[in-house]
Protein backbone atom coordinates (compact mmCIF):
# COMPACT_ATOMS: atom_id res chain seq x y z
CA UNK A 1 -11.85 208.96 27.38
CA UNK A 2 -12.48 210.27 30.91
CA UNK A 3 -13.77 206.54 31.85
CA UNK A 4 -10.48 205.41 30.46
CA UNK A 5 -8.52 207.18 32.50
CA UNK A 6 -10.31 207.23 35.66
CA UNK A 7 -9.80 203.17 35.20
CA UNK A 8 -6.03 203.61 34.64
CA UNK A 9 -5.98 205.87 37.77
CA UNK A 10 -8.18 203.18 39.84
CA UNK A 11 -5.68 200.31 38.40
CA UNK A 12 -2.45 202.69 39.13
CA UNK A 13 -3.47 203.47 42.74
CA UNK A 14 -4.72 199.69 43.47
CA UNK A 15 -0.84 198.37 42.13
CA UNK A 16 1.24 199.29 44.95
CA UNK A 17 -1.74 197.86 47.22
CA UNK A 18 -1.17 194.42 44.80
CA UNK A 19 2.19 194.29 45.31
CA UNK A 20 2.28 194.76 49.36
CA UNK A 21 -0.08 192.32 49.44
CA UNK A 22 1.67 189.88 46.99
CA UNK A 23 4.62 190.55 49.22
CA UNK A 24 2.98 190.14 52.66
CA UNK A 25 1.39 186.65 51.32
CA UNK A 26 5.26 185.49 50.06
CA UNK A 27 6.71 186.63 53.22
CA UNK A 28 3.97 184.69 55.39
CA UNK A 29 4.55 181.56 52.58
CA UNK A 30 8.34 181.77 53.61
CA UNK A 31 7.69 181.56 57.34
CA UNK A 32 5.15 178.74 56.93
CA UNK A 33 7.64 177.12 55.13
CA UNK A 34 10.39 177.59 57.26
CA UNK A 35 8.23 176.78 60.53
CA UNK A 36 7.88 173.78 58.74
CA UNK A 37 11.52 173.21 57.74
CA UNK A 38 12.25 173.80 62.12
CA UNK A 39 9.13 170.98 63.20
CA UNK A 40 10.47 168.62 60.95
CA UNK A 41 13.65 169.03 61.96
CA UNK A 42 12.68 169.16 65.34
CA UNK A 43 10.81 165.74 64.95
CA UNK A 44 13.87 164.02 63.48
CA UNK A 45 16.11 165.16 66.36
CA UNK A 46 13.25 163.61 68.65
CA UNK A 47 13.37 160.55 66.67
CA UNK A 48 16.98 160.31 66.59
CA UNK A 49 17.33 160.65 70.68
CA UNK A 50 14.06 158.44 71.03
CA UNK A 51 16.33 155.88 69.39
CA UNK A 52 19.18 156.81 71.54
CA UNK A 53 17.88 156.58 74.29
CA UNK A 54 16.32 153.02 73.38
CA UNK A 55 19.51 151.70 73.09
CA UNK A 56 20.74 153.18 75.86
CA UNK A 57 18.19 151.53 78.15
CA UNK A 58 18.96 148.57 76.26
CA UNK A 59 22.44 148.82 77.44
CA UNK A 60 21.91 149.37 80.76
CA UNK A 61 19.36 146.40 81.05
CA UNK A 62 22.33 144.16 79.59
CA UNK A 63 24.50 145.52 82.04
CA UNK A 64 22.27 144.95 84.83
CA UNK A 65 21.62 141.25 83.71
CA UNK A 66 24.95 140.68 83.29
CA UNK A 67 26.06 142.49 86.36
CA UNK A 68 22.82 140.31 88.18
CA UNK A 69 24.45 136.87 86.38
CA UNK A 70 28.08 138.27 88.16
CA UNK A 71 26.75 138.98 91.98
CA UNK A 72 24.44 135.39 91.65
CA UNK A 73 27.45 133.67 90.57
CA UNK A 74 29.88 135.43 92.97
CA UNK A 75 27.28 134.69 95.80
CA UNK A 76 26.92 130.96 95.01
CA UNK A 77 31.00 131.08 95.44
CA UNK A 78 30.95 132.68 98.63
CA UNK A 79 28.05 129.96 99.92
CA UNK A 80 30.24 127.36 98.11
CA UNK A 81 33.41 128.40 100.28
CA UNK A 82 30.73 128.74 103.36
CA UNK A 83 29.56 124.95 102.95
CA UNK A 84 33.22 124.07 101.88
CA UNK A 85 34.49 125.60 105.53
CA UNK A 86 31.95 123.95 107.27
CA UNK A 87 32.51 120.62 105.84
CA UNK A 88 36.11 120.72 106.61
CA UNK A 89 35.58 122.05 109.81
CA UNK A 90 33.33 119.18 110.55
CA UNK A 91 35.85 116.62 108.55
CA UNK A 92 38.60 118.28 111.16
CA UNK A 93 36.07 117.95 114.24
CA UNK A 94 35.76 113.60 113.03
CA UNK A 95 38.99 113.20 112.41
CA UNK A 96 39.81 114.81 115.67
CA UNK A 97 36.76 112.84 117.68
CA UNK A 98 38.60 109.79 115.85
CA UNK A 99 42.36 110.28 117.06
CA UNK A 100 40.78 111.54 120.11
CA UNK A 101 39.06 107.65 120.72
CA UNK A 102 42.13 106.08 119.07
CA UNK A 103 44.08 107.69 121.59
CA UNK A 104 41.63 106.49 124.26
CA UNK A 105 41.90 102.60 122.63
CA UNK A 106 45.19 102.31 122.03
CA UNK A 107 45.70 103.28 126.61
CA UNK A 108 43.32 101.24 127.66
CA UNK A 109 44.95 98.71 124.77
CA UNK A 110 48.22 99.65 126.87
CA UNK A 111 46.74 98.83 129.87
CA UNK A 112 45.41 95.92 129.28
């Protein structure tokens, strides 16, 4: 009987030492698991503003094209107006070369 109950004492003094450690292994199971909850939570928001920012750069590339297309166009105007003013200012400079020689026929014409 004395084994008996030396084993019951051994078992009774080892149960509390059980039970911390049960409780210590759930405790470090819960923060593994929540630690794992936070990175893949973490990874989605990375995801989620990887893809933002995607499409954001997206954006601003369309923008810049389109903002590219606007100046090119808006500087083929300007040259446009540019050759337009120069080819009426020449068109002004014939016509006035031309009245300027008409004139100059039509007196010696009169003095003829």
């Amino acid at each position: 009987m004395l084994r008996s109950s030396s084993s019951l004492e051994h078992h009774d003094e080892q149960l509390p030492n059980l039970v911390t450690q049960r409780a210590v292994r759930l405790e470090k199971e819960n923060e593994q698991r929540m630690l794992t909850s936070r990175l893949q939570l973490m990874k989605n928001l990375i995801r989620d503003r990887e893809k933002r920012l995607a499409e954001l750069k997206r954006r601003v590339a369309t923008i810049q094209e389109t903002s590219k297309f606007k100046h090119e166009r808006l500087k083929i105007r300007e040259q446009m107006k540019v050759d337009s003013e120069r080819d009426l200012a020449s068109k002004v400079e014939r016509v006035s070369k031309s009245r300027v020689q008409a004139q100059a026929m039509i007196q010696v014409s009169d003095h003829s």
